[in-house]
C-alpha atoms as a PDB file:
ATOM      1  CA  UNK A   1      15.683   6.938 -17.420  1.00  0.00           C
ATOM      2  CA  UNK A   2      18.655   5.125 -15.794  1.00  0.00           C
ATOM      3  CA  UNK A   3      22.276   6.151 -17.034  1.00  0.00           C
ATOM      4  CA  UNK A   4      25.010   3.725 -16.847  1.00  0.00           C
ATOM      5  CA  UNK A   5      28.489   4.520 -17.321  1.00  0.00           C
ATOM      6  CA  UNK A   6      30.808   1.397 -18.217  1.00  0.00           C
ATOM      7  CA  UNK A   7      27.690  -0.352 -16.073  1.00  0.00           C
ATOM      8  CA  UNK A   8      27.678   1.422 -12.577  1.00  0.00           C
ATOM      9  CA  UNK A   9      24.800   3.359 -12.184  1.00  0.00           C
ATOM     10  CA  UNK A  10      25.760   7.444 -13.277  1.00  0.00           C
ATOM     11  CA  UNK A  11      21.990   8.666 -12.535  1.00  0.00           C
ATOM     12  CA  UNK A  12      18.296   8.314 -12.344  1.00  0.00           C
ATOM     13  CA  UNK A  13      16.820  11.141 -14.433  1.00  0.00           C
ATOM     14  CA  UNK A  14      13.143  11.998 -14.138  1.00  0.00           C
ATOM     15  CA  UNK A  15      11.122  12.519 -17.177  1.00  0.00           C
ATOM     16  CA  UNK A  16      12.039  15.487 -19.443  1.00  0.00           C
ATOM     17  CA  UNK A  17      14.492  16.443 -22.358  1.00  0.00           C
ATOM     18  CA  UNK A  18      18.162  16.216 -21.224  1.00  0.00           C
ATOM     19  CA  UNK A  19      21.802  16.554 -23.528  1.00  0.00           C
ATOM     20  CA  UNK A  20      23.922  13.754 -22.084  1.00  0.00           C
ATOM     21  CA  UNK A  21      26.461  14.942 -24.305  1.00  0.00           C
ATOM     22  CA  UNK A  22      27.747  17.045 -21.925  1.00  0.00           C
ATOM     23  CA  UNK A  23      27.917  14.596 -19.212  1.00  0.00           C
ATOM     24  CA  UNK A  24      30.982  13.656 -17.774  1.00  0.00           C
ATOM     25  CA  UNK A  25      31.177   9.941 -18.644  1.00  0.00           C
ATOM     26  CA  UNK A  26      34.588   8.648 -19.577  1.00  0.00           C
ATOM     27  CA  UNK A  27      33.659   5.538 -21.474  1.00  0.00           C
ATOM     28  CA  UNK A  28      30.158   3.314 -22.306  1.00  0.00           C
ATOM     29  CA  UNK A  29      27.241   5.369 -21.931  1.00  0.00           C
ATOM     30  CA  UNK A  30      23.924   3.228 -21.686  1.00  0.00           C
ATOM     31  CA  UNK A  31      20.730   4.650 -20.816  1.00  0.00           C
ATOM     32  CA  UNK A  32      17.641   2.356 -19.782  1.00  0.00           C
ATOM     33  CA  UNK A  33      14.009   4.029 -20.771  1.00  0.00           C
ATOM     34  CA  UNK A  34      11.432   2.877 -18.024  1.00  0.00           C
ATOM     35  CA  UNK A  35       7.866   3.088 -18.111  1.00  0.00           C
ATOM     36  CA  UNK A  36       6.459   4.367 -15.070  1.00  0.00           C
ATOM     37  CA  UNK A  37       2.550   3.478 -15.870  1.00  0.00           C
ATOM     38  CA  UNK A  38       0.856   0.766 -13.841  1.00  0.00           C
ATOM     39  CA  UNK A  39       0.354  -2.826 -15.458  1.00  0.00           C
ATOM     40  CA  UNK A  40      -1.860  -5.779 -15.246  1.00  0.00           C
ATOM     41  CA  UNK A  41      -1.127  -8.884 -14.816  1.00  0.00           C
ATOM     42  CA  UNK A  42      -3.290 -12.194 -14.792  1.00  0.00           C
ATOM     43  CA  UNK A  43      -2.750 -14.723 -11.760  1.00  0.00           C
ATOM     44  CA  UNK A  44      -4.560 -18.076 -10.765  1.00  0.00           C
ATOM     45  CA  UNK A  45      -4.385 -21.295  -8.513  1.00  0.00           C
ATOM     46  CA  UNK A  46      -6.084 -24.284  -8.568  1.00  0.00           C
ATOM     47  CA  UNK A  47      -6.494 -27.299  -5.969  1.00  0.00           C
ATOM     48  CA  UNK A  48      -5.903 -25.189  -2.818  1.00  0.00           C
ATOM     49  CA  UNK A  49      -7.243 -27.140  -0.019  1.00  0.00           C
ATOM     50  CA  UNK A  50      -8.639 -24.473   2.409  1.00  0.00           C
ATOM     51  CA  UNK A  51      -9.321 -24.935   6.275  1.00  0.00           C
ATOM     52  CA  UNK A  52     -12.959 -26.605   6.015  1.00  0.00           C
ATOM     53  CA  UNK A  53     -11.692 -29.580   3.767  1.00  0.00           C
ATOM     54  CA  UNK A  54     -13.092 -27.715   0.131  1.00  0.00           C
ATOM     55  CA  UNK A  55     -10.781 -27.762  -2.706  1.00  0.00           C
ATOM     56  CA  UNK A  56     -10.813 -24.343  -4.289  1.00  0.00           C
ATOM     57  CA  UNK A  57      -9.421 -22.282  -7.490  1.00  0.00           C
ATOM     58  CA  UNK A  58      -9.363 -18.781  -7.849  1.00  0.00           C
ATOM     59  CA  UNK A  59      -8.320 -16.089 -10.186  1.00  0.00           C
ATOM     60  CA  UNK A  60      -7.719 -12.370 -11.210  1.00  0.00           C
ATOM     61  CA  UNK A  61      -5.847  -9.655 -11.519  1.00  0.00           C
ATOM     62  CA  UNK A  62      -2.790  -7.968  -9.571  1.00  0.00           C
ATOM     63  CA  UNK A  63      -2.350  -4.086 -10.349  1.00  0.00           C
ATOM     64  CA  UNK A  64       1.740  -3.255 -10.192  1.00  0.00           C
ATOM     65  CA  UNK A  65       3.351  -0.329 -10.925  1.00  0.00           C
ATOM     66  CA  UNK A  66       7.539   0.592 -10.928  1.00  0.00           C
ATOM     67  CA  UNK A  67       8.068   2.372  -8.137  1.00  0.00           C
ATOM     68  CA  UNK A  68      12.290   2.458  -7.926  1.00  0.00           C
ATOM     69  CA  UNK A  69      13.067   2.060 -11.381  1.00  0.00           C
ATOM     70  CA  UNK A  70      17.336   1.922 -10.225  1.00  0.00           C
ATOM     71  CA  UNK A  71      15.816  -1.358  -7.943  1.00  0.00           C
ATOM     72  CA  UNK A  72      13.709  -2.266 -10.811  1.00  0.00           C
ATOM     73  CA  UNK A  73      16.767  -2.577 -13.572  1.00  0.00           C
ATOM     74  CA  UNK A  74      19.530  -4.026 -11.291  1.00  0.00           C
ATOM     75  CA  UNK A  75      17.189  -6.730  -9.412  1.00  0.00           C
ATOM     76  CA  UNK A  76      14.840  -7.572 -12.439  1.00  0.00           C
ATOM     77  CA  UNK A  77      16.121  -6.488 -16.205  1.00  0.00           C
ATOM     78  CA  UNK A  78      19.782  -7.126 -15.591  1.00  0.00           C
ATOM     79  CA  UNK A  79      21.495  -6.649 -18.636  1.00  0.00           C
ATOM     80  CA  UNK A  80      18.246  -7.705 -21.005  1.00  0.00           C
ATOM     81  CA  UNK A  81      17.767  -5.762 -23.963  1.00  0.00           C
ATOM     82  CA  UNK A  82      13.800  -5.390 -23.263  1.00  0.00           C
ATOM     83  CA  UNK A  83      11.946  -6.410 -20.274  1.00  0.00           C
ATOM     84  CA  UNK A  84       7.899  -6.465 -21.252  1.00  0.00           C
ATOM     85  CA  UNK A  85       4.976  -6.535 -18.969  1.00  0.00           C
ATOM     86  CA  UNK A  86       4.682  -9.923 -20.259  1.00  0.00           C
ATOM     87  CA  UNK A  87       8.018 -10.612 -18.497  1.00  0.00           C
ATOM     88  CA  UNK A  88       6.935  -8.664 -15.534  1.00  0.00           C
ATOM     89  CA  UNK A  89       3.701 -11.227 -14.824  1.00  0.00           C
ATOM     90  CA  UNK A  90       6.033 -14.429 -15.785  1.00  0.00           C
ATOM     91  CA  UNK A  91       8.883 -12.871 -13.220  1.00  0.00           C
ATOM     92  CA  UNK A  92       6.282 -12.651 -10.428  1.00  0.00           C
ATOM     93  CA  UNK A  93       3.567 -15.303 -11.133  1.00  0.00           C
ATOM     94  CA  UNK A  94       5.098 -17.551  -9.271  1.00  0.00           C
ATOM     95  CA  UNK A  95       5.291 -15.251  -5.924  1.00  0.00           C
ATOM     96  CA  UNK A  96       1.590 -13.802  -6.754  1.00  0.00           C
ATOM     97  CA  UNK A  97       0.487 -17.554  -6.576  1.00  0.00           C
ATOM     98  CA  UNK A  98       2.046 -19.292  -3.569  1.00  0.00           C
ATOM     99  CA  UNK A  99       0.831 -15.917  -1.946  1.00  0.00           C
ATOM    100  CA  UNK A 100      -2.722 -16.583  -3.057  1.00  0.00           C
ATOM    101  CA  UNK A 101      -2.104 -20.309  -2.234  1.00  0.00           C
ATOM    102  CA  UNK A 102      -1.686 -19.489   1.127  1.00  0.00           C
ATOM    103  CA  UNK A 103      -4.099 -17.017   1.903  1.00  0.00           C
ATOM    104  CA  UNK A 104      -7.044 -19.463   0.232  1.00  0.00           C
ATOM    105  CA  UNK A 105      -5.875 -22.224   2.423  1.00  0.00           C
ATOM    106  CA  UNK A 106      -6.003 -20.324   5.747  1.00  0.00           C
ATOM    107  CA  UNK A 107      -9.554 -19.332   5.488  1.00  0.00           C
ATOM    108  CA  UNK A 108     -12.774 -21.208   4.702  1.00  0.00           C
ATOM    109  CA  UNK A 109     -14.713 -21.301   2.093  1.00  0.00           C
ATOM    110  CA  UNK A 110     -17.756 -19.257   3.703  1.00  0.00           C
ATOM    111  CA  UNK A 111     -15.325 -16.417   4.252  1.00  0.00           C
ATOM    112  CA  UNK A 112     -14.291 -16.567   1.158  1.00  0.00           C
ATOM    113  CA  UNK A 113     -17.177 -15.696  -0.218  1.00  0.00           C
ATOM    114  CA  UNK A 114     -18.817 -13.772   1.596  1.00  0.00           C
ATOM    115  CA  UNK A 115     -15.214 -11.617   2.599  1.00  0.00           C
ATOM    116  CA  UNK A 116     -12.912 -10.590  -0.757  1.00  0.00           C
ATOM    117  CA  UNK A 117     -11.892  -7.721   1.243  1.00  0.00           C
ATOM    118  CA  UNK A 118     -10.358  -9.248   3.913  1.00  0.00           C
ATOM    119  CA  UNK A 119      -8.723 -11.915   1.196  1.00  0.00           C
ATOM    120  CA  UNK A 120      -7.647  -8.795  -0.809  1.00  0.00           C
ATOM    121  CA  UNK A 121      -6.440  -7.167   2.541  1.00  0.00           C
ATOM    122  CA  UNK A 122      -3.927 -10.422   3.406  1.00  0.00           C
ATOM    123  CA  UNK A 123      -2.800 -10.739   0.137  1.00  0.00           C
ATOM    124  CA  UNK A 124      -1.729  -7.185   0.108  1.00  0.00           C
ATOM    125  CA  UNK A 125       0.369  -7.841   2.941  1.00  0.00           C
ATOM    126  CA  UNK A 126       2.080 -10.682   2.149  1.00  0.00           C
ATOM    127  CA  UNK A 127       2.861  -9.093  -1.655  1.00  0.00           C
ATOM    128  CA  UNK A 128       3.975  -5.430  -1.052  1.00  0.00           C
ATOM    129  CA  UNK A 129       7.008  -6.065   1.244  1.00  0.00           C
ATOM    130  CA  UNK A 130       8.505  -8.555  -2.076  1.00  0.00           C
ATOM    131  CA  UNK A 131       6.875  -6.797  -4.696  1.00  0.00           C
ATOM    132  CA  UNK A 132       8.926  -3.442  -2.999  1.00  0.00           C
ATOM    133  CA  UNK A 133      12.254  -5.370  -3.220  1.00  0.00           C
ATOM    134  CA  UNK A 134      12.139  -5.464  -6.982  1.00  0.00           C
ATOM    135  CA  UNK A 135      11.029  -2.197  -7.546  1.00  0.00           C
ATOM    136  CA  UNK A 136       7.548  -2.627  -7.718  1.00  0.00           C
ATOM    137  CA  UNK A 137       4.316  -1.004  -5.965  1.00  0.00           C
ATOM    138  CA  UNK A 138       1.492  -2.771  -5.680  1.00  0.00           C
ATOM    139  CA  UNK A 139      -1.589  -0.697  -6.237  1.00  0.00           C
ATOM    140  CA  UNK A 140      -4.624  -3.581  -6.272  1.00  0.00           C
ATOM    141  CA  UNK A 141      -5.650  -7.035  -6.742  1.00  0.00           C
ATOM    142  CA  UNK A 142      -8.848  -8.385  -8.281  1.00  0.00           C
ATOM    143  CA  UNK A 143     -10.292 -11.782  -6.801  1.00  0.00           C
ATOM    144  CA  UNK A 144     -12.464 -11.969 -10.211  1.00  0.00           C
ATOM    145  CA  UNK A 145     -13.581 -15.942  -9.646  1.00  0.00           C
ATOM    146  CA  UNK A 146     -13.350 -18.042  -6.778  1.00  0.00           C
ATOM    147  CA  UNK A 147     -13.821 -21.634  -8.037  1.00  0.00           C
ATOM    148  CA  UNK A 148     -15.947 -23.492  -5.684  1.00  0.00           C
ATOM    149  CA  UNK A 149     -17.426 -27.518  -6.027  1.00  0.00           C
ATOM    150  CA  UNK A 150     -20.898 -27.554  -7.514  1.00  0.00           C
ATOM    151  CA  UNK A 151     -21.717 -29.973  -4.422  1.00  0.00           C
ATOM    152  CA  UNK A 152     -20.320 -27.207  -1.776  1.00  0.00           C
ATOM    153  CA  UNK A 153     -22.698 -24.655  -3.619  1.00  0.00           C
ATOM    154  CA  UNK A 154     -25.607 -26.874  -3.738  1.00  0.00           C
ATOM    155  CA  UNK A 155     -25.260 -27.815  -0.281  1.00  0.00           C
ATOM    156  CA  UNK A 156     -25.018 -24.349   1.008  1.00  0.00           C
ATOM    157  CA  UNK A 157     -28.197 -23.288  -1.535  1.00  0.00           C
ATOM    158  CA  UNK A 158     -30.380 -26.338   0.143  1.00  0.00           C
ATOM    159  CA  UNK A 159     -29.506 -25.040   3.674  1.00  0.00           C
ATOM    160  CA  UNK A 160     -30.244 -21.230   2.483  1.00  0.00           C
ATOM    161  CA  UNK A 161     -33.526 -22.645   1.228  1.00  0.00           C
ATOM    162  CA  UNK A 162     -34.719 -24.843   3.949  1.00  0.00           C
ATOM    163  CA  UNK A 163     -33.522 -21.522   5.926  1.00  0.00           C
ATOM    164  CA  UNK A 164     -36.088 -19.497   4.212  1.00  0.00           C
ATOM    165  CA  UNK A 165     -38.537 -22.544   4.448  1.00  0.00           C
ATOM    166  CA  UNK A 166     -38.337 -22.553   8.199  1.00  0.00           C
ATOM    167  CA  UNK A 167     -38.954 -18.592   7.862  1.00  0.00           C
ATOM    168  CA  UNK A 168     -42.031 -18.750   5.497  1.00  0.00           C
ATOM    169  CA  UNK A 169     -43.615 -21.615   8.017  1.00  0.00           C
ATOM    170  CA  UNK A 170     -43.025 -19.107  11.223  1.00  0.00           C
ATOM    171  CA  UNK A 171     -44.419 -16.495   9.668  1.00  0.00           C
ATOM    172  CA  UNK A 172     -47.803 -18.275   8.402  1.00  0.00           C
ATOM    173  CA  UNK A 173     -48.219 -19.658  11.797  1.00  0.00           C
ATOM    174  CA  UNK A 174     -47.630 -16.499  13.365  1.00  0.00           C
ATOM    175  CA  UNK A 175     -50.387 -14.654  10.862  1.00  0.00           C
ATOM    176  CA  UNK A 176     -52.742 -17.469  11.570  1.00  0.00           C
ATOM    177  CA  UNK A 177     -52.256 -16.826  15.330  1.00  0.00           C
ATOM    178  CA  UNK A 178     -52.985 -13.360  14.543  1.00  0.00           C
ATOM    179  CA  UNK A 179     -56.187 -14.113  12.950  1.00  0.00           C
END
């Protein structure tokens, strides 16, 4: 809980029974109940051109959790009467998406797919440091869908297949050589 007193922060009290009748306030007393648990929000971006020239989407989840919950109330709630997860996601959609924007368009579309780690890695870095100025940790991200043209997957299934093709044809002319 944060304690105000005439709306100057008295104290952050951990969780527990207290009598704050016995606290020297001289005037308002307001106290602010915050909800430590972690939350999850929805995020996704559309029409992110990324380095090879393929227009992607992708979405998911991001895992946050209050971390300073005296940073938390004076840099997010300010004065509201409730502030909801579902305020929480609106408040930092926009940031979760330009930094998903960003880290789509700086790779390629292979690496995308065949790297979430390294996409969940660099967004990560570019979220914590202004997540942490509000007061929030973030704990995880999930990449659940990466949106990719039907032509871009074709094309990449025909040269898998003509891959395998090649391999088949080696190895029946290398077992007929055998033989």
């Amino acid at each position: 809980a944060i304690v105000l007193d005439n709306g100057k922060l008295f104290a952050e009290l951990p969780a527990g029974v207290f009598d704050v009748s016995k606290a020297p306030v001289k005037g308002i007393i307001e106290i602010i109940w915050v909800s430590l648990n972690q939350s999850q929000h929805r995020w996704g971006v559309g029409g992110v051109m990324t380095v090879d020239g393929v227009t992607v989407g992708a979405f998911g989840s991001i895992f946050l959790q209050i971390a300073d919950a005296t940073k938390f109330i004076f840099s997010l709630v300010a004065g509201q009467q409730a502030f909801t997860e579902d305020k929480i996601e609106a408040w930092v959609k926009n940031t979760v998406n330009g930094a998903m924007r960003q880290e789509l368009a700086k790779r390629d579309v292979r690496s995308l797919m065949l790297e979430r780690e390294a996409f969940v890695e660099g967004c990560k870095q570019k979220l914590e440091p202004l997540l942490e100025d509000w007061g929030l940790q973030f704990k995880h991200i999930e990449l659940i869908e990466l949106s990719i043209p039907p032509e871009y997957r074709q094309a990449v299934q025909d040269v898998t297949l003509a891959g395998f093709g090649r391999q088949k044809a080696t190895f029946t002319a290398q077992t007929d050589a055998d033989v």
